[in-house]
PDB file of N, CA and C in Angstrom:
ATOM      1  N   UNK A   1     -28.285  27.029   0.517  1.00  0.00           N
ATOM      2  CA  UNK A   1     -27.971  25.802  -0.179  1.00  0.00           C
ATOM      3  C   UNK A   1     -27.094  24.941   0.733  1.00  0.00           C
ATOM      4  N   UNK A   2     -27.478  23.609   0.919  1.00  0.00           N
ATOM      5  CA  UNK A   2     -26.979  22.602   1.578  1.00  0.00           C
ATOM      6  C   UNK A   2     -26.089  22.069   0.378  1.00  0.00           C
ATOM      7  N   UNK A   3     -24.620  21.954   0.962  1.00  0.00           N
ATOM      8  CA  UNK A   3     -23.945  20.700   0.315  1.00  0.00           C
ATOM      9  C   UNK A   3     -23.061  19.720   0.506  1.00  0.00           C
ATOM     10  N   UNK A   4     -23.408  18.584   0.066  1.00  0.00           N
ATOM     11  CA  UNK A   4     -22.472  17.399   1.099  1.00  0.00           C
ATOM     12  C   UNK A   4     -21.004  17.856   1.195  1.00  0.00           C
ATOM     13  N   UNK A   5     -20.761  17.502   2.032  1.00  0.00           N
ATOM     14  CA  UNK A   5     -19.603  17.195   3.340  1.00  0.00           C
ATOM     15  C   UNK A   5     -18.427  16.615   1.988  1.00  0.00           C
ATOM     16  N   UNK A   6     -17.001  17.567   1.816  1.00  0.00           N
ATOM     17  CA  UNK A   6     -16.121  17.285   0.511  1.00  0.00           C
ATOM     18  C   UNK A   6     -15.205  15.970   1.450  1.00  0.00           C
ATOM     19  N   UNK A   7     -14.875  15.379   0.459  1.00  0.00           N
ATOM     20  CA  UNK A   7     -13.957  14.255   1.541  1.00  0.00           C
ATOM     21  C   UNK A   7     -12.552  14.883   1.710  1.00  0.00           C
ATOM     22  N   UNK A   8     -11.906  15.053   2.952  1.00  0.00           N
ATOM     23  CA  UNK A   8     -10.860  15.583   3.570  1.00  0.00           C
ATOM     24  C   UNK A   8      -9.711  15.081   2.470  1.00  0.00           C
ATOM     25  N   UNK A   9      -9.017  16.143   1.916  1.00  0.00           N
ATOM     26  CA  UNK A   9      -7.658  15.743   1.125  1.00  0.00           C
ATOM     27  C   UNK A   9      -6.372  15.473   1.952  1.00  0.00           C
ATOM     28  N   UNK A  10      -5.497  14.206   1.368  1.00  0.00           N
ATOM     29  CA  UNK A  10      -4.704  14.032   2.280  1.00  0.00           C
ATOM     30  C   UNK A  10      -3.650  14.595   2.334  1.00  0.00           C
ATOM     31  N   UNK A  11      -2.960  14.731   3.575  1.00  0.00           N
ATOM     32  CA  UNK A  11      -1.846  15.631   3.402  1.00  0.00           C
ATOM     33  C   UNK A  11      -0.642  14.795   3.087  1.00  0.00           C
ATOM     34  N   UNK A  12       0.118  15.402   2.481  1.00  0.00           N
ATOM     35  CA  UNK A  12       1.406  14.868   2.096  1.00  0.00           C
ATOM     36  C   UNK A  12       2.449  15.973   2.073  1.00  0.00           C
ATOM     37  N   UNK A  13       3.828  15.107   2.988  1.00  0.00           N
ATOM     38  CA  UNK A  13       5.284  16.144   2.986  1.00  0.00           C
ATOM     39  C   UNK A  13       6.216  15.982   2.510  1.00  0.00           C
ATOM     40  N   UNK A  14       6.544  16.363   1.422  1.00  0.00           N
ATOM     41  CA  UNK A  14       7.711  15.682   0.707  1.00  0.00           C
ATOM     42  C   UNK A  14       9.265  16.290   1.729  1.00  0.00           C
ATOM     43  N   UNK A  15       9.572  15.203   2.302  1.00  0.00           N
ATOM     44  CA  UNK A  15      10.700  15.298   3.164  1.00  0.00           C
ATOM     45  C   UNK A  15      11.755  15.774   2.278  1.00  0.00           C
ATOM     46  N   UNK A  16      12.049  15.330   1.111  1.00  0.00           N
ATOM     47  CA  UNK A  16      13.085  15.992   0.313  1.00  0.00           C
ATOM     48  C   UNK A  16      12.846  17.613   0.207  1.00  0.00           C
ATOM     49  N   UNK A  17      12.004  18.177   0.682  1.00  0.00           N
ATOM     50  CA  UNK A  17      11.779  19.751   0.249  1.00  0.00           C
ATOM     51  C   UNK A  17      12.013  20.727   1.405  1.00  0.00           C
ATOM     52  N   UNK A  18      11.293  21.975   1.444  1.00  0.00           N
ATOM     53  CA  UNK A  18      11.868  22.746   2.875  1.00  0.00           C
ATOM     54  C   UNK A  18      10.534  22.044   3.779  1.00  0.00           C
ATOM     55  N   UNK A  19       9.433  21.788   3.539  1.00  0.00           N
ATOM     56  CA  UNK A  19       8.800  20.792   4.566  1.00  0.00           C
ATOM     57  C   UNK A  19       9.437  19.838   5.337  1.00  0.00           C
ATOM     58  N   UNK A  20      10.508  19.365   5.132  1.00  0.00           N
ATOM     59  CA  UNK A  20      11.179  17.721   5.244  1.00  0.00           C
ATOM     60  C   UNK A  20      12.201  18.667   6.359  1.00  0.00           C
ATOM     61  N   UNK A  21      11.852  20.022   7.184  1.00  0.00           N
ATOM     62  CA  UNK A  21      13.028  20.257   7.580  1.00  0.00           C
ATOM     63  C   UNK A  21      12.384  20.170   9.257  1.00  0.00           C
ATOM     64  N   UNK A  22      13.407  19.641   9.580  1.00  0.00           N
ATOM     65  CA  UNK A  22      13.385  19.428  11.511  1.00  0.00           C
ATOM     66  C   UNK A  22      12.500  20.141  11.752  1.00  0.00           C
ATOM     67  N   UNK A  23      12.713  21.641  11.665  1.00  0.00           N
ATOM     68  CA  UNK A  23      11.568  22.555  12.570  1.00  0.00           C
ATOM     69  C   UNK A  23      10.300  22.641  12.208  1.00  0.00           C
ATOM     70  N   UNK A  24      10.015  22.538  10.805  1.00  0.00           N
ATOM     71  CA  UNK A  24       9.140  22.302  10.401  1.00  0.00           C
ATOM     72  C   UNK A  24       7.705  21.038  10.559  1.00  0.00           C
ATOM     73  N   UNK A  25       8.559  20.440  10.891  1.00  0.00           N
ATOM     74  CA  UNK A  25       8.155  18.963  11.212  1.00  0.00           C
ATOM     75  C   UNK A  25       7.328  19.064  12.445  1.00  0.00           C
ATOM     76  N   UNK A  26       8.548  19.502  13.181  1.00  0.00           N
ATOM     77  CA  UNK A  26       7.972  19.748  14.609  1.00  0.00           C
ATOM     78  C   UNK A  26       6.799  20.894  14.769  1.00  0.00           C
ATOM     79  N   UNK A  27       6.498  21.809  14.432  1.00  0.00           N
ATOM     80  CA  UNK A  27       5.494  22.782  13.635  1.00  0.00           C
ATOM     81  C   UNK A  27       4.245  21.795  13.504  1.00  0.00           C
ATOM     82  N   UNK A  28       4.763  20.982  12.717  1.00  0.00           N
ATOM     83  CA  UNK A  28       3.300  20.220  11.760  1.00  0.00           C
ATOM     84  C   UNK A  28       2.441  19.324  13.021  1.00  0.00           C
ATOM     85  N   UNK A  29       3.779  19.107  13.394  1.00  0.00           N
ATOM     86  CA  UNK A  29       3.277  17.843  14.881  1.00  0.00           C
ATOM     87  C   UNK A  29       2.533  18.966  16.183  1.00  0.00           C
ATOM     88  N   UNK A  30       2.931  19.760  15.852  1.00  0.00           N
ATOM     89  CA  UNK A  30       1.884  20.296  17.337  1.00  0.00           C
ATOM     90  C   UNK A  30       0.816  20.866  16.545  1.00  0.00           C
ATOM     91  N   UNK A  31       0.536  21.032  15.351  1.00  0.00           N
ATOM     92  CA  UNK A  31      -0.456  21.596  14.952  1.00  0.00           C
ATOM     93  C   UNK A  31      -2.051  20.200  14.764  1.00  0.00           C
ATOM     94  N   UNK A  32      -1.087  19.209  14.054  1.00  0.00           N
ATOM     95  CA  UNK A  32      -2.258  17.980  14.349  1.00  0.00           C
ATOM     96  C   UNK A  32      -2.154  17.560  15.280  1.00  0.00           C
ATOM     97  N   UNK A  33      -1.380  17.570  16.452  1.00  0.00           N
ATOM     98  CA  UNK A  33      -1.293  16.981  17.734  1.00  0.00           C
ATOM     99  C   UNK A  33      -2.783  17.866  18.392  1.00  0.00           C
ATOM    100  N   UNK A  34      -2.817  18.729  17.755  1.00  0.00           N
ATOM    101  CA  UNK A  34      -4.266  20.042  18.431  1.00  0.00           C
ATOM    102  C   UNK A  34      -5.607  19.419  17.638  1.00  0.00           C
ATOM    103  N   UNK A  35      -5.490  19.450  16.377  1.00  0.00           N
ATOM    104  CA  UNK A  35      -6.354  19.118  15.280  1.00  0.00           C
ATOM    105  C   UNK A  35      -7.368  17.671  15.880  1.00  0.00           C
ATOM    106  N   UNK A  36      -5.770  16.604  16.013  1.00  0.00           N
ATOM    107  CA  UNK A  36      -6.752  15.154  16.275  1.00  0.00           C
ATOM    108  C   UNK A  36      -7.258  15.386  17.779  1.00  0.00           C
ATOM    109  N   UNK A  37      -7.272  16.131  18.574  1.00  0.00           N
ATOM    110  CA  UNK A  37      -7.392  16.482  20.286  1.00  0.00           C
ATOM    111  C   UNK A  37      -6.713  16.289  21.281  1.00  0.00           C
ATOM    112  N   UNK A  38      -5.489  16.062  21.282  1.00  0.00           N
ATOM    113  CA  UNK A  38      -4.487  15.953  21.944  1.00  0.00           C
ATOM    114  C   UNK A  38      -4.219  17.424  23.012  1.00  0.00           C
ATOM    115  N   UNK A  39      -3.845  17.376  24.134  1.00  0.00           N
ATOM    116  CA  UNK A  39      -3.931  18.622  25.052  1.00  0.00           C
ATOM    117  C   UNK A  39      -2.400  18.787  24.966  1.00  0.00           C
ATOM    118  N   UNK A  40      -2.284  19.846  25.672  1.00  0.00           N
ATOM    119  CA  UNK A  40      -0.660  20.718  24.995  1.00  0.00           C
ATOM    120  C   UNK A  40       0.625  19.793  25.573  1.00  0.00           C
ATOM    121  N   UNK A  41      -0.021  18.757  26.837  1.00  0.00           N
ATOM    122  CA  UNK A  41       1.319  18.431  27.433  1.00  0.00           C
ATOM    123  C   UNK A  41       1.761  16.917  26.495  1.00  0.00           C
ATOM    124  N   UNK A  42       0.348  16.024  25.985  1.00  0.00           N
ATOM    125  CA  UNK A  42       0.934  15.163  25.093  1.00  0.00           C
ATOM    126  C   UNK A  42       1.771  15.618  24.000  1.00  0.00           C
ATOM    127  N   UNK A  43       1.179  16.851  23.538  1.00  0.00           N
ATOM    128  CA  UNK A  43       2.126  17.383  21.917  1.00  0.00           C
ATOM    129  C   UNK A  43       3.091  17.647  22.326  1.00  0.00           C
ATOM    130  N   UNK A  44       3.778  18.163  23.651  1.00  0.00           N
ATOM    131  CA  UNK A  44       4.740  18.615  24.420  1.00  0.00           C
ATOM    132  C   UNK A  44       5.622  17.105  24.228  1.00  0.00           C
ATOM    133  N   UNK A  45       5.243  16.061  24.881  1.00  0.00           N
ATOM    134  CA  UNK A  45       5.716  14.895  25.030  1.00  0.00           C
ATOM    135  C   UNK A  45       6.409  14.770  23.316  1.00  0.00           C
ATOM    136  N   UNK A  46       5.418  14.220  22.739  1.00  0.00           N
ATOM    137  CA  UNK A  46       5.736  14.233  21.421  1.00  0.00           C
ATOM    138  C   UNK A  46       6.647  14.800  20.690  1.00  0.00           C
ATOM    139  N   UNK A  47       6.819  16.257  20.894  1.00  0.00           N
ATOM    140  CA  UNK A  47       7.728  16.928  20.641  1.00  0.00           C
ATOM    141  C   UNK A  47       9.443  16.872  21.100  1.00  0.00           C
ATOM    142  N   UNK A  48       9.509  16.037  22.142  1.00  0.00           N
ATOM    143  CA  UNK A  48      10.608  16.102  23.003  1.00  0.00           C
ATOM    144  C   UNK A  48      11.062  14.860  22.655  1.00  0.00           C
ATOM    145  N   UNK A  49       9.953  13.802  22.470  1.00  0.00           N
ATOM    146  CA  UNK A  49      10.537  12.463  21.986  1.00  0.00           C
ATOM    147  C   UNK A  49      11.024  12.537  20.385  1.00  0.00           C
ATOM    148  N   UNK A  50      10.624  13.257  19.733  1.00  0.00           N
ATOM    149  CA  UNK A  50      11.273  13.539  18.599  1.00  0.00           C
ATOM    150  C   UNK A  50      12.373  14.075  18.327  1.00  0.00           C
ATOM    151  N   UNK A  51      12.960  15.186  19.429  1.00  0.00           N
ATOM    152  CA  UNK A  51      14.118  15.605  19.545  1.00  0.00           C
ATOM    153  C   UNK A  51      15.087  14.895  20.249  1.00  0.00           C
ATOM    154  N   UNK A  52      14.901  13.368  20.795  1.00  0.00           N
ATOM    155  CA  UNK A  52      15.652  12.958  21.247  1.00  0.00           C
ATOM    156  C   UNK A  52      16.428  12.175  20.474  1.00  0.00           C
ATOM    157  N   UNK A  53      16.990  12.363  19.557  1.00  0.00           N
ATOM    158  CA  UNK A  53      17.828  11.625  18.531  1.00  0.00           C
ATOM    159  C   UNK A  53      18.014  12.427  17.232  1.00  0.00           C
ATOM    160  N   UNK A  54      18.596  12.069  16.198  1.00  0.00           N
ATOM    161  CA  UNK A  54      19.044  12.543  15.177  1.00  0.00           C
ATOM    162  C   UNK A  54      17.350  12.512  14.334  1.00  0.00           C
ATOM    163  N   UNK A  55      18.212  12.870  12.945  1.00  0.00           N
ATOM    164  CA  UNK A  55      16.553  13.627  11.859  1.00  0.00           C
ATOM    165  C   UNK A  55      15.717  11.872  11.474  1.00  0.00           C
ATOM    166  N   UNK A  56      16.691  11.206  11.779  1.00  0.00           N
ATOM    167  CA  UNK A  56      15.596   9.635  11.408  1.00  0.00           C
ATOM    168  C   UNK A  56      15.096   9.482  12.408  1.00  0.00           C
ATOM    169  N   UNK A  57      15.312   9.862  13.399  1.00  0.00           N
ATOM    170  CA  UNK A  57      14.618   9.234  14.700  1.00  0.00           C
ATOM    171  C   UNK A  57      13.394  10.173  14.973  1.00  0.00           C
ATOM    172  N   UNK A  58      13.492  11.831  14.144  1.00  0.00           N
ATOM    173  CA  UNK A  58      12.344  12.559  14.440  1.00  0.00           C
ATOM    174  C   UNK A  58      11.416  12.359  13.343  1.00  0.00           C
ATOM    175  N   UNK A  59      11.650  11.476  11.902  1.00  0.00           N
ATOM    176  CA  UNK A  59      10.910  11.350  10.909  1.00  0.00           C
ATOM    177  C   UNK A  59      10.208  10.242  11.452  1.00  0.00           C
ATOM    178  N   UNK A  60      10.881   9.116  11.824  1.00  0.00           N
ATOM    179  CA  UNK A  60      10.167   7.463  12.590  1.00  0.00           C
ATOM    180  C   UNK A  60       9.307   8.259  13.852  1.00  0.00           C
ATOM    181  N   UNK A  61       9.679   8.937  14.648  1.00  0.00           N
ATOM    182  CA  UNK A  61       8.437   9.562  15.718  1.00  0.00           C
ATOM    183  C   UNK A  61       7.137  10.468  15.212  1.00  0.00           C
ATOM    184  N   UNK A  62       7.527  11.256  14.159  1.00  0.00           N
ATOM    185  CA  UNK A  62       6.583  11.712  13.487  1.00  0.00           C
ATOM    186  C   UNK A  62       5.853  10.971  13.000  1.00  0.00           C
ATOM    187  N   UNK A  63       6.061  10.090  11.918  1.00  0.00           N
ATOM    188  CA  UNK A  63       5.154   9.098  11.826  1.00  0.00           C
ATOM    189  C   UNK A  63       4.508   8.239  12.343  1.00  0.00           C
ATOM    190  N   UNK A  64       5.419   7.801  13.993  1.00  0.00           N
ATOM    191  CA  UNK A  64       4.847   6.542  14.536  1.00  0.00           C
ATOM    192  C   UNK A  64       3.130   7.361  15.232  1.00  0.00           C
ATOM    193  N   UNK A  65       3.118   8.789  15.204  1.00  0.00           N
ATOM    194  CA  UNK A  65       2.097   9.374  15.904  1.00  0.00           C
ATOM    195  C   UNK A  65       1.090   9.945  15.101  1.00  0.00           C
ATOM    196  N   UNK A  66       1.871   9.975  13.867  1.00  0.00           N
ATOM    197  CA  UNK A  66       1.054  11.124  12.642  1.00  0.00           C
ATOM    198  C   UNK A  66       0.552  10.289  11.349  1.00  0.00           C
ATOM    199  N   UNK A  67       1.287   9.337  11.563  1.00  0.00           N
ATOM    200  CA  UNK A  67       1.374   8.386  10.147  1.00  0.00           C
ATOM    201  C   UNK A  67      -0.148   8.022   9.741  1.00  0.00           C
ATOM    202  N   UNK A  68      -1.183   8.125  10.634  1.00  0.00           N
ATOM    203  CA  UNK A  68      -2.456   7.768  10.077  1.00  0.00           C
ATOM    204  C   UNK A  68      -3.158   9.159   9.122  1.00  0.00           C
ATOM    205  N   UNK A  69      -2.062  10.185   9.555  1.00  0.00           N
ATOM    206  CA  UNK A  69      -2.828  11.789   9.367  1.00  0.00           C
ATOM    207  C   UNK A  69      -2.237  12.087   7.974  1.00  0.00           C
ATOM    208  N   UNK A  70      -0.561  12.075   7.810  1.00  0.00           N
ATOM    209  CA  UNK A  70       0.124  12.432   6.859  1.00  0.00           C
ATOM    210  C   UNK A  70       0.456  11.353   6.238  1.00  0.00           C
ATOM    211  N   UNK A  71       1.106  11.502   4.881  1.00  0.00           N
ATOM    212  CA  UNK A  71       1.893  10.730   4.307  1.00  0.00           C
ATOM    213  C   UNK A  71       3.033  11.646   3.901  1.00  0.00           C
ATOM    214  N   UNK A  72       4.380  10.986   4.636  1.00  0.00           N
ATOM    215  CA  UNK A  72       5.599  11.004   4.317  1.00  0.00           C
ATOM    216  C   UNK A  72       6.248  11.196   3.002  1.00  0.00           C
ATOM    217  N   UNK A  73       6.729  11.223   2.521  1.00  0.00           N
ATOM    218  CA  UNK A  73       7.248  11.084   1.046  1.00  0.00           C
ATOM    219  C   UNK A  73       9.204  11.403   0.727  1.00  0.00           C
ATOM    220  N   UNK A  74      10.061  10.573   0.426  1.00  0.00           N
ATOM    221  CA  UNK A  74      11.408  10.846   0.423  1.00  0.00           C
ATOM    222  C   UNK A  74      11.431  10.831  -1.797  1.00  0.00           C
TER     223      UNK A  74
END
């Protein structure tokens, strides 16, 4: 049995929860950094630019790269 193709559910992280936590984050980002095809040294990049500042500056980098993939949620 053939059956159509389900439409992809979106992901969502409620930052207020244990998802919303730094390491976690960073977790999520190398995992779709693999998913959308990204090779290990961009997710690498990614990863480092997110740690370069405090937890707003790694939520605004997460999104500025992921934001088409996830939705955020406070």
């Amino acid at each position: 049995m053939i059956r159509k193709k389900q439409p992809k559910k979106e992901m969502i992280i409620d930052l207020t929860g244990p998802e919303g936590n730094a390491f976690v984050l960073l977790g999520y980002a190398k995992r779709i950094a693999r998913k959308i095809g990204m090779n290990g040294v961009e997710a690498k990049n990614i990863q480092t630019e997110m740690t370069n500042g405090d937890y707003e500056h790694l939520v605004e980098t997460f999104d500025k790269y992921f934001g088409d993939y996830v939705i955020l949620e406070r």
